[in-house]
C-alpha atoms as a PDB file:
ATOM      1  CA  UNK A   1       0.000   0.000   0.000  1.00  0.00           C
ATOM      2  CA  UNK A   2       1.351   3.338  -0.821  1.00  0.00           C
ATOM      3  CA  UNK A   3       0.267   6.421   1.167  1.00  0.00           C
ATOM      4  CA  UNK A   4       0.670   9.782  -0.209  1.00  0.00           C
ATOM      5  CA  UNK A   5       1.207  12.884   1.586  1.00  0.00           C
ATOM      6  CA  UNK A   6       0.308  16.566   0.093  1.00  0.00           C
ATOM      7  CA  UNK A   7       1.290  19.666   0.802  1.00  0.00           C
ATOM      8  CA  UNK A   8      -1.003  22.293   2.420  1.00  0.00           C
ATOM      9  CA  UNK A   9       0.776  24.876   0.203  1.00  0.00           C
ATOM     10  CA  UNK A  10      -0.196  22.229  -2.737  1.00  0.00           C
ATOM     11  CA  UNK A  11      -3.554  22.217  -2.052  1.00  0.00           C
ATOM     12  CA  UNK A  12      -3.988  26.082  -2.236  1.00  0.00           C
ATOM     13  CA  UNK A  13      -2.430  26.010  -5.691  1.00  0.00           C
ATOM     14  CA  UNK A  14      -4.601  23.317  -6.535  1.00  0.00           C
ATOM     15  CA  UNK A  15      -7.864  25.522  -5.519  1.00  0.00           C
ATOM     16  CA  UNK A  16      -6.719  29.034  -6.919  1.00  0.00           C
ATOM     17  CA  UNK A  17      -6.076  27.881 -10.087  1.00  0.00           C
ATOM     18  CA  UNK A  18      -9.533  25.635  -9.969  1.00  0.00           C
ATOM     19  CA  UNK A  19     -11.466  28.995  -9.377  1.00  0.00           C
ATOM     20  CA  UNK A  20      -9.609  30.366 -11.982  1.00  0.00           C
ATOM     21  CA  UNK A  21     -10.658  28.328 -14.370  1.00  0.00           C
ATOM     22  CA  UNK A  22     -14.721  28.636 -13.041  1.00  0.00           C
ATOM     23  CA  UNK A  23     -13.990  31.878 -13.460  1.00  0.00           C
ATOM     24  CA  UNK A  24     -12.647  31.806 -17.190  1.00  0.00           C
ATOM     25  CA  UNK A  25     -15.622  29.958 -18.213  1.00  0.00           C
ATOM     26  CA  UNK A  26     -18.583  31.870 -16.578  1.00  0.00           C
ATOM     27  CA  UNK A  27     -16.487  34.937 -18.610  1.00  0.00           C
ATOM     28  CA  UNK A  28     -16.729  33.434 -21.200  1.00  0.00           C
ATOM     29  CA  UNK A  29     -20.609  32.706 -21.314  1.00  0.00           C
ATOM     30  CA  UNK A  30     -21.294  36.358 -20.372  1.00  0.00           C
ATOM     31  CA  UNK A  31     -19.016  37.785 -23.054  1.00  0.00           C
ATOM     32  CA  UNK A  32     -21.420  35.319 -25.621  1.00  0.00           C
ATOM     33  CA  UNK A  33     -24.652  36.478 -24.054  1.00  0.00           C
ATOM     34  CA  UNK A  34     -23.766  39.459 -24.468  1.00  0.00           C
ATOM     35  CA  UNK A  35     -22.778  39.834 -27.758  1.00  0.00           C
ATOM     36  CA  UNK A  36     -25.667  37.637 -28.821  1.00  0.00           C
ATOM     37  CA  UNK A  37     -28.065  40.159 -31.643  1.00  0.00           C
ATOM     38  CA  UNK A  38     -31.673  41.259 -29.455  1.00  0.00           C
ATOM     39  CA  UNK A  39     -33.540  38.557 -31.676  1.00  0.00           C
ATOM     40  CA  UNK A  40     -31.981  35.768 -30.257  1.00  0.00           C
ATOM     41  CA  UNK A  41     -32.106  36.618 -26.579  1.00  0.00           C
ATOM     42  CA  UNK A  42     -36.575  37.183 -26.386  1.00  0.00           C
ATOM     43  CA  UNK A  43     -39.344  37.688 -28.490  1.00  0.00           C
ATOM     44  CA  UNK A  44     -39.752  40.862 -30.261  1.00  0.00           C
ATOM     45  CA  UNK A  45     -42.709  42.687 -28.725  1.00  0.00           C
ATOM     46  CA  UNK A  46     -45.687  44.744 -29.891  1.00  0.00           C
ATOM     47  CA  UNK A  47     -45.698  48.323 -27.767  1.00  0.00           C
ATOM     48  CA  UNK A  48     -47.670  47.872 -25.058  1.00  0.00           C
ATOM     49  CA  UNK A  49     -46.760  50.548 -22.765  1.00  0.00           C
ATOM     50  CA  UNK A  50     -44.324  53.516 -22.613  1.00  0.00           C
ATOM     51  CA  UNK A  51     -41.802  54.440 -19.421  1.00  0.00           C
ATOM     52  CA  UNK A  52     -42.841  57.602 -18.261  1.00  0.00           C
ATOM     53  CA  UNK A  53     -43.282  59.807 -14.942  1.00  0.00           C
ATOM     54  CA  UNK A  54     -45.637  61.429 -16.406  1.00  0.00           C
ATOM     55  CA  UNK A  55     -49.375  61.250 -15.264  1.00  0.00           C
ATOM     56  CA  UNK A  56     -50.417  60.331 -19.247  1.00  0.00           C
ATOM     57  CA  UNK A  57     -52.268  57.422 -20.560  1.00  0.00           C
ATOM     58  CA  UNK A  58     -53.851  57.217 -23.987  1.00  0.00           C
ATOM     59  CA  UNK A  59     -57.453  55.665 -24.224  1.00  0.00           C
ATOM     60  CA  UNK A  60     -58.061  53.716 -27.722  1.00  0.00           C
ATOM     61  CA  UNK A  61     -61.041  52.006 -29.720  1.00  0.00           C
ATOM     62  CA  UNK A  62     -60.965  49.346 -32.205  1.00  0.00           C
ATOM     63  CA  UNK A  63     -63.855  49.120 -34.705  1.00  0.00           C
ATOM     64  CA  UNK A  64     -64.513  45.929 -35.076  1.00  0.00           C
ATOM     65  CA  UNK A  65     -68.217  44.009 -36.676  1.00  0.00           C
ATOM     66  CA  UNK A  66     -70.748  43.125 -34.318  1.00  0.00           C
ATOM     67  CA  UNK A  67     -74.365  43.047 -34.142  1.00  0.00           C
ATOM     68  CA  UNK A  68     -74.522  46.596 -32.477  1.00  0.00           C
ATOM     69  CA  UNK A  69     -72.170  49.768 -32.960  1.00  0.00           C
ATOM     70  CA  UNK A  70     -71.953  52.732 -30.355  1.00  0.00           C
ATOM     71  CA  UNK A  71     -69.451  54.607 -31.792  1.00  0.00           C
ATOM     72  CA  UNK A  72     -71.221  57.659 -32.537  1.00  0.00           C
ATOM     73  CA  UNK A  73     -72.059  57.576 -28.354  1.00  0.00           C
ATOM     74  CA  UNK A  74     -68.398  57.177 -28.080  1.00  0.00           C
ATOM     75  CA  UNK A  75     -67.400  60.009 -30.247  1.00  0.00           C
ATOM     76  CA  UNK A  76     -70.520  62.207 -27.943  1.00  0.00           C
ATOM     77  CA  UNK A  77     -68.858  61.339 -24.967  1.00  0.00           C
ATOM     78  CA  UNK A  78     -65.473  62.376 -26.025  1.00  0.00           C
ATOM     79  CA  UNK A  79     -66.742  65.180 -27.424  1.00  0.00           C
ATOM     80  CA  UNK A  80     -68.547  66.226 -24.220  1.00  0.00           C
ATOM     81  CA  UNK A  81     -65.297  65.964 -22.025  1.00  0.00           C
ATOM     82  CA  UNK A  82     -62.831  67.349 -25.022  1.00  0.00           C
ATOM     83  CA  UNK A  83     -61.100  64.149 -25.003  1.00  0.00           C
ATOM     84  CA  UNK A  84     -58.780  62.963 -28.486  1.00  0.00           C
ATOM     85  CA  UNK A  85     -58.760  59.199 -28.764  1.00  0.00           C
ATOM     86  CA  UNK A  86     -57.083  57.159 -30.931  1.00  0.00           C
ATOM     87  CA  UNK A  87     -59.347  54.492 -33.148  1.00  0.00           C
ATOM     88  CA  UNK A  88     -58.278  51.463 -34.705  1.00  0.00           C
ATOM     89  CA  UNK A  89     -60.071  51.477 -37.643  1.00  0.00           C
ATOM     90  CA  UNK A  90     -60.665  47.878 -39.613  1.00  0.00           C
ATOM     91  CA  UNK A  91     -60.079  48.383 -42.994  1.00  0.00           C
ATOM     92  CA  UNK A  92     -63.759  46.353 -44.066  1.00  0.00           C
ATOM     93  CA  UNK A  93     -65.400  48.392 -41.342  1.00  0.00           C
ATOM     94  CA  UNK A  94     -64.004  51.737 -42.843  1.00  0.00           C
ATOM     95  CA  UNK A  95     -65.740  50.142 -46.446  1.00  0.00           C
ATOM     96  CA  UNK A  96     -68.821  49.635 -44.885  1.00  0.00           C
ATOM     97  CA  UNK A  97     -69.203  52.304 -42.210  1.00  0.00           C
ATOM     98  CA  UNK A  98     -68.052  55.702 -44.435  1.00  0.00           C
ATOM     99  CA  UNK A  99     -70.438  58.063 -41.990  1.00  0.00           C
ATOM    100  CA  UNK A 100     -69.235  56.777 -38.941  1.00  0.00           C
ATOM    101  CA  UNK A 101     -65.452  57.109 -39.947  1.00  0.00           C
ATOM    102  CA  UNK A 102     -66.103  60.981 -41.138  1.00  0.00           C
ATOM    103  CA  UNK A 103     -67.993  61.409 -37.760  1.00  0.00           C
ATOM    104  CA  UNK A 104     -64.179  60.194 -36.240  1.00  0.00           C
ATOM    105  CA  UNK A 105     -62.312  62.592 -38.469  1.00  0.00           C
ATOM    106  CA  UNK A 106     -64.287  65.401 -37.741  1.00  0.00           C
ATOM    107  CA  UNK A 107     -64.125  64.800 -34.020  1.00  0.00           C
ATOM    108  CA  UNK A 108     -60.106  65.419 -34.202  1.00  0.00           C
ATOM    109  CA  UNK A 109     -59.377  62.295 -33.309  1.00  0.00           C
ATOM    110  CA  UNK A 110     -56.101  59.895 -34.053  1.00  0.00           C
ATOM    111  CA  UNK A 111     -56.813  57.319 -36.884  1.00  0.00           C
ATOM    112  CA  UNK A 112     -54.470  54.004 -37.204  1.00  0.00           C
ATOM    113  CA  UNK A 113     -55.040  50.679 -38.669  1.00  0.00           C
ATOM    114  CA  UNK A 114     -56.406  47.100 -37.464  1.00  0.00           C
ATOM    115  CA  UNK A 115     -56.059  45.263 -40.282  1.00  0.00           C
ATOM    116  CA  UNK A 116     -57.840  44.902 -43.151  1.00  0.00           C
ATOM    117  CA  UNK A 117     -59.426  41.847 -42.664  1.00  0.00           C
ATOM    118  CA  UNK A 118     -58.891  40.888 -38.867  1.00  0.00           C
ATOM    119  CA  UNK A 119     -57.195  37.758 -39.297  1.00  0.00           C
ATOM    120  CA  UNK A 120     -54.896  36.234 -37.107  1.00  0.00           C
ATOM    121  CA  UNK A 121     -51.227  37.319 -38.483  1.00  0.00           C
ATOM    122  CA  UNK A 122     -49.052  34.916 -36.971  1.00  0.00           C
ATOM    123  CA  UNK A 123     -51.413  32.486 -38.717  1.00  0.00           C
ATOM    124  CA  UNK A 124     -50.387  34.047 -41.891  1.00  0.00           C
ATOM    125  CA  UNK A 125     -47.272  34.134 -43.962  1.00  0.00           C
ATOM    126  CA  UNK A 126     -44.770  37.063 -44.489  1.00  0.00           C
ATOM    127  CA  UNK A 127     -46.159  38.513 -47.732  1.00  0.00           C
ATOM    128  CA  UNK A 128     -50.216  37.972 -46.685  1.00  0.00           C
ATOM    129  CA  UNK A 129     -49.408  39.711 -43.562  1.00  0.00           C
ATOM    130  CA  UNK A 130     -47.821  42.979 -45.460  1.00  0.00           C
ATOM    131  CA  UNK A 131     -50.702  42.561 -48.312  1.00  0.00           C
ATOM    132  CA  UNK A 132     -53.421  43.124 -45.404  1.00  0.00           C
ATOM    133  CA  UNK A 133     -51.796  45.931 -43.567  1.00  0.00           C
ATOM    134  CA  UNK A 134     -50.530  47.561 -46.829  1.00  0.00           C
ATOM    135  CA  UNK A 135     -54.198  47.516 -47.645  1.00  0.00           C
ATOM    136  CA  UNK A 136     -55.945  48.688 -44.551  1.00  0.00           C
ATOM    137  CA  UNK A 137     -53.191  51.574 -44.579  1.00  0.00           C
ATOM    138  CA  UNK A 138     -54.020  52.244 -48.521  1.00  0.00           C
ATOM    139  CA  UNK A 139     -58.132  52.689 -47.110  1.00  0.00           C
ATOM    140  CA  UNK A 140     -57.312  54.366 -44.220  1.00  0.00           C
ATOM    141  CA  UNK A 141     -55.129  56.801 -46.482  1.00  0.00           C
ATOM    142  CA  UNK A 142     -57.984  57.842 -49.122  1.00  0.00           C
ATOM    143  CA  UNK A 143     -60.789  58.078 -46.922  1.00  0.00           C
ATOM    144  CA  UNK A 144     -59.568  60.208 -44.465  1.00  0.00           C
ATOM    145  CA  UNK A 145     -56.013  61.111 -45.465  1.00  0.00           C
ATOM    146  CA  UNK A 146     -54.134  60.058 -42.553  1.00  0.00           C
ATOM    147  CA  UNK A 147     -50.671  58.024 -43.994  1.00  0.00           C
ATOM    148  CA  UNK A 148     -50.593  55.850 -40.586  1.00  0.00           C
ATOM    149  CA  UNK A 149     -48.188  53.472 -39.524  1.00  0.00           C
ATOM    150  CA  UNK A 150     -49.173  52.441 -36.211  1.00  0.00           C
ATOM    151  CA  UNK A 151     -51.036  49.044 -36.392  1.00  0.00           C
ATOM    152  CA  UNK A 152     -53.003  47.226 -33.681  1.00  0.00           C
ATOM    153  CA  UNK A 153     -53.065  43.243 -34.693  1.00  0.00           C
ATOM    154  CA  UNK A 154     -56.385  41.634 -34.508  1.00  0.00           C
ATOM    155  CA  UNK A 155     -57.333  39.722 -31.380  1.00  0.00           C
ATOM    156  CA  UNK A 156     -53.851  41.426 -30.045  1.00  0.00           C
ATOM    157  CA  UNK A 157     -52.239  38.036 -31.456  1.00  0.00           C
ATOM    158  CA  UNK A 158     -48.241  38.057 -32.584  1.00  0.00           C
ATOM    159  CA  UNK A 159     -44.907  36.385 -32.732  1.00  0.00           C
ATOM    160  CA  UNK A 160     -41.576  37.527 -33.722  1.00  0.00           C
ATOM    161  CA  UNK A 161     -41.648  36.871 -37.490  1.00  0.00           C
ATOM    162  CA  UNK A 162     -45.160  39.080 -37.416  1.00  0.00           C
ATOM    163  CA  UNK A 163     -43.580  41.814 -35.395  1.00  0.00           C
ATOM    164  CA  UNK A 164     -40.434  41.809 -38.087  1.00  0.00           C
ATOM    165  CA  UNK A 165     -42.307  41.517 -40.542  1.00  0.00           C
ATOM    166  CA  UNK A 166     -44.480  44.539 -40.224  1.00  0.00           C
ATOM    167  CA  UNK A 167     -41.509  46.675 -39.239  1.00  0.00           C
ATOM    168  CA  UNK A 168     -39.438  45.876 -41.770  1.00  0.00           C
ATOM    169  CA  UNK A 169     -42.350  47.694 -44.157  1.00  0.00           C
ATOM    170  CA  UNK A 170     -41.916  51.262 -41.691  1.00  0.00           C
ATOM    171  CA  UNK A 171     -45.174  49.906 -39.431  1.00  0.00           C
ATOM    172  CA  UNK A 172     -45.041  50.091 -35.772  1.00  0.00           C
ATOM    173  CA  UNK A 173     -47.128  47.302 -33.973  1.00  0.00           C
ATOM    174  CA  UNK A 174     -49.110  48.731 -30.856  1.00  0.00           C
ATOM    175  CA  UNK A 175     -51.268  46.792 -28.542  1.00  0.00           C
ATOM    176  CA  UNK A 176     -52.487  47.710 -25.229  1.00  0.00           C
ATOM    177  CA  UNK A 177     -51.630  47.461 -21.653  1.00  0.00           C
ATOM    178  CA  UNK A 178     -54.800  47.486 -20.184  1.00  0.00           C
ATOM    179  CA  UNK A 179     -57.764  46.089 -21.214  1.00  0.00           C
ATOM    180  CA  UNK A 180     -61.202  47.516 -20.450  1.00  0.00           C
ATOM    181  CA  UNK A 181     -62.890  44.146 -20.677  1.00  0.00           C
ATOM    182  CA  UNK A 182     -65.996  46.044 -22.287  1.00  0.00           C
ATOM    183  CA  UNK A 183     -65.894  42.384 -24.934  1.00  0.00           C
ATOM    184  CA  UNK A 184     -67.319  40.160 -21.849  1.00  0.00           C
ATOM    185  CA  UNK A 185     -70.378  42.024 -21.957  1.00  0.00           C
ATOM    186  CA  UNK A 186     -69.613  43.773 -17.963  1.00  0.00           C
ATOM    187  CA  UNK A 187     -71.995  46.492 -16.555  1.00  0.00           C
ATOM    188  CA  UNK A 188     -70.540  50.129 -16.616  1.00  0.00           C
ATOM    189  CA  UNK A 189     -69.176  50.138 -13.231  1.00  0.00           C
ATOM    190  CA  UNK A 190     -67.425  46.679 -13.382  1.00  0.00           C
ATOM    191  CA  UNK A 191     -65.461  48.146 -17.035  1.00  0.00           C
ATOM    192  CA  UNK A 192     -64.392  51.575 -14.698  1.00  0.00           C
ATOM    193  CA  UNK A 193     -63.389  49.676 -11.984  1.00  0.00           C
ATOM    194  CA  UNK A 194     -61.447  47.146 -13.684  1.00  0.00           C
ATOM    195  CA  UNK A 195     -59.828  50.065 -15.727  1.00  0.00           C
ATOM    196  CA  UNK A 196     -59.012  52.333 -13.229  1.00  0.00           C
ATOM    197  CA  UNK A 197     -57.630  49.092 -10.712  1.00  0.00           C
ATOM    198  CA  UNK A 198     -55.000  48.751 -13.333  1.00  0.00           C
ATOM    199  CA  UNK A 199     -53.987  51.993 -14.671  1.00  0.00           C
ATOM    200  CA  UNK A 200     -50.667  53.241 -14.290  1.00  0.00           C
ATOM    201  CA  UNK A 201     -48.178  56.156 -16.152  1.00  0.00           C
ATOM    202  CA  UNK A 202     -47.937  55.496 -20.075  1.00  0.00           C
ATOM    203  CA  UNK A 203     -50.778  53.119 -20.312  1.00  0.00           C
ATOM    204  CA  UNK A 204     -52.963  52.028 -23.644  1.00  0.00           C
ATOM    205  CA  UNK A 205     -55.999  51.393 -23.003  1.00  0.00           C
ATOM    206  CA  UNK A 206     -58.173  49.360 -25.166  1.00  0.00           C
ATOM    207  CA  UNK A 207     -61.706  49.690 -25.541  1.00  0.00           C
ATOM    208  CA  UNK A 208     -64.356  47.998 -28.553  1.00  0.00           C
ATOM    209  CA  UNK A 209     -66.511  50.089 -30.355  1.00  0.00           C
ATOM    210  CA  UNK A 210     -69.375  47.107 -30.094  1.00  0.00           C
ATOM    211  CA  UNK A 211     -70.703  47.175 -26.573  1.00  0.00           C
ATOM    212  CA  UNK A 212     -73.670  48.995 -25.273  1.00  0.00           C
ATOM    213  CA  UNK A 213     -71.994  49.569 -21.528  1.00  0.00           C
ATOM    214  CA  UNK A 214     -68.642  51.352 -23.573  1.00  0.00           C
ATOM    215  CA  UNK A 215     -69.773  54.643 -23.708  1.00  0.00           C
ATOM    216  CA  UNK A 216     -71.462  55.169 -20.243  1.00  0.00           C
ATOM    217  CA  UNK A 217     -68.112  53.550 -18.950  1.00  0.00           C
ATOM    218  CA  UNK A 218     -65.834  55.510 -20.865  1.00  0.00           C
ATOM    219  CA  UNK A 219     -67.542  58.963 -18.836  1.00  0.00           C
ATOM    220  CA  UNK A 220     -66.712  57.359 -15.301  1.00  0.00           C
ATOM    221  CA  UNK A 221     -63.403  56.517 -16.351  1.00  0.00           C
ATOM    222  CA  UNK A 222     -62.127  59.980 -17.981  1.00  0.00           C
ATOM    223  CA  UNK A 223     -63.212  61.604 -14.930  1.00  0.00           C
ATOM    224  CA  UNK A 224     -61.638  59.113 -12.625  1.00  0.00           C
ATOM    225  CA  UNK A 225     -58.359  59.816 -14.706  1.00  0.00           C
ATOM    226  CA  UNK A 226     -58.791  63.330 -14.390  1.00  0.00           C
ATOM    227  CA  UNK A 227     -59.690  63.059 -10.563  1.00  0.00           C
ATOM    228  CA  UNK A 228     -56.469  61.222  -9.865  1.00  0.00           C
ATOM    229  CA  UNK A 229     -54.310  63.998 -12.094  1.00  0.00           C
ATOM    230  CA  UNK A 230     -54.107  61.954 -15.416  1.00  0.00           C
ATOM    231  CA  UNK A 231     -53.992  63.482 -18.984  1.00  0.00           C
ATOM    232  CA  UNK A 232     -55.257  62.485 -22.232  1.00  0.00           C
ATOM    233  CA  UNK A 233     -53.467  61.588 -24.984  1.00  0.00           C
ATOM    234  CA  UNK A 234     -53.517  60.060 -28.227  1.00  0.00           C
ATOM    235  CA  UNK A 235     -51.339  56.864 -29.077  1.00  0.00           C
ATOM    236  CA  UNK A 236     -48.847  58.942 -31.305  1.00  0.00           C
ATOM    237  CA  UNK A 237     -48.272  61.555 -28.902  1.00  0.00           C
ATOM    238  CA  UNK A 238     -47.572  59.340 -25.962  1.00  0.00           C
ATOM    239  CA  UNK A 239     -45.300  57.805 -27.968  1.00  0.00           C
ATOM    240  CA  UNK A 240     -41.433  58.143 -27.916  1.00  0.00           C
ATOM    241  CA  UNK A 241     -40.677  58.974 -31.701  1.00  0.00           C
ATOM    242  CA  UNK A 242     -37.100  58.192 -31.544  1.00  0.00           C
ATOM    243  CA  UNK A 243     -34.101  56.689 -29.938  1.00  0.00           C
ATOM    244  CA  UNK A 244     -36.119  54.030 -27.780  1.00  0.00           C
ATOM    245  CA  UNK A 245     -35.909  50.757 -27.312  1.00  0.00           C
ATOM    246  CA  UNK A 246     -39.157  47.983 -26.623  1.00  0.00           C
ATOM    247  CA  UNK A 247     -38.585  45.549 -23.944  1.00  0.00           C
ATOM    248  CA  UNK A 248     -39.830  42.056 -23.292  1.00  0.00           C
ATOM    249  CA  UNK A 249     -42.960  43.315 -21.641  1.00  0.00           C
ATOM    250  CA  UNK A 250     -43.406  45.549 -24.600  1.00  0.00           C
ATOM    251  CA  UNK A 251     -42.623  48.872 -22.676  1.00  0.00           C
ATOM    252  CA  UNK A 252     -40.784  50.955 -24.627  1.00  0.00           C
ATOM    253  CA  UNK A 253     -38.441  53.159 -23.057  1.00  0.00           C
ATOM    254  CA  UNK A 254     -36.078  55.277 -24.040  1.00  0.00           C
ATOM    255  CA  UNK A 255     -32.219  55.185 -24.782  1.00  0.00           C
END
């Protein structure tokens, strides 16, 4: 049997240059994560949100097809409390409901695109994604002149290649960060409250231009916003216009 005796000063060695070499390697993999391009490290995001300090939110509409439409009760009520919106016009429902888009136009209000035909776009290739929001934009353009680029995606459904592939044609995705929940068919009070439990600096909110409890709701909530100190805004002028970035949560924030 052979016994073998090591040094204490052996040992050290032994463990220094051990932690070195943990060292090296977790370096190593930080340096590569790092330098890794945006895409690969998450999902590229719709805007949500923005980062402010500033009391601002912007409230929104998307005209969708239902059996009813309130947006003329919509456009009273902002009218009444000299509120600018921004609406996410369909580009069938701007076909089909000409009066109703003038009546948004004349208010003063923002006009941007939700689709043309309210498919699902991740459901959709690359070129039948740009043909539908090339040709809600071209609609949107001659009825009421506004050349928008901001584009809400129906049912608020994306994935990366959707997101790229509408920016790489100069359109900027926007969805919401809170949602009204007018859709489930909730009373007045229940779509404020749920709202205004939620709200916070540089929010989207989303409302639909189909339910009969929108417009009586929308009244409680402007005045709860303005009771707690909030502004107004419409989606283009809460947005950052340059030198931003849009995070995994979809806030974007500037540089």
């Amino acid at each position: 049997m052979h016994i073998f005796v090591v040094k204490k000063a052996t040992i050290i060695r032994a463990a220094v240059f051990l932690l070195l070499v943990i060292g090296a390697i977790v370096y190593a993999q930080a340096a590569i994560g790092e330098a890794a391009p945006a895409s690969a490290q998450a999902e590229a995001m719709p805007v949500c949100r923005i980062q402010t300090d500033e009391m601002i939110v912007a409230v929104t509409f998307d005209t969708v097809f239902g059996d009813e439409d309130y947006t003329r009760q919509i456009l009273d009520v902002l009218k009444s409390e000299s509120v600018r919106a921004t609406f996410f016009v369909m580009g069938l429902w701007a076909n089909e409901n000409s009066a109703a888009l003038d009546a948004i136009l004349r208010g003063g209000h923002e006009i941007a695109s939700h689709s043309m035909n309210h498919e699902r776009y991740p459901d959709m290739t690359q070129s039948e994604i740009l043909s539908d929001a090339k040709a809600a934009a071209d609609v949107i353009f001659s009825k009421t002149g506004y050349d928008t680029r901001l584009i809400r995606m129906p049912y608020g459904a994306f994935d990366t290649p959707s997101i790229l592939a509408l920016e790489s044609e100069g359109f900027l995705p926007v969805k919401w960060s809170v949602d009204s929940k007018d859709w489930k068919g909730y009373s007045a009070e229940q779509i404020a409250d749920s709202v205004m439990a939620d709200v916070q600096n540089g929010d989207i909110i989303m409302f639909q231009n189909n339910m009969a409890q929108t417009p009586a709701a929308l009244i409680e909530i402007i005045l709860a916003l303005r009771e707690r100190g909030y502004k107004i805004v419409t989606v283009s002028d809460l947005l950052f216009d340059s030198d931003y970035i849009i995070d995994a949560k979809g806030v974007q924030r500037p540089l």
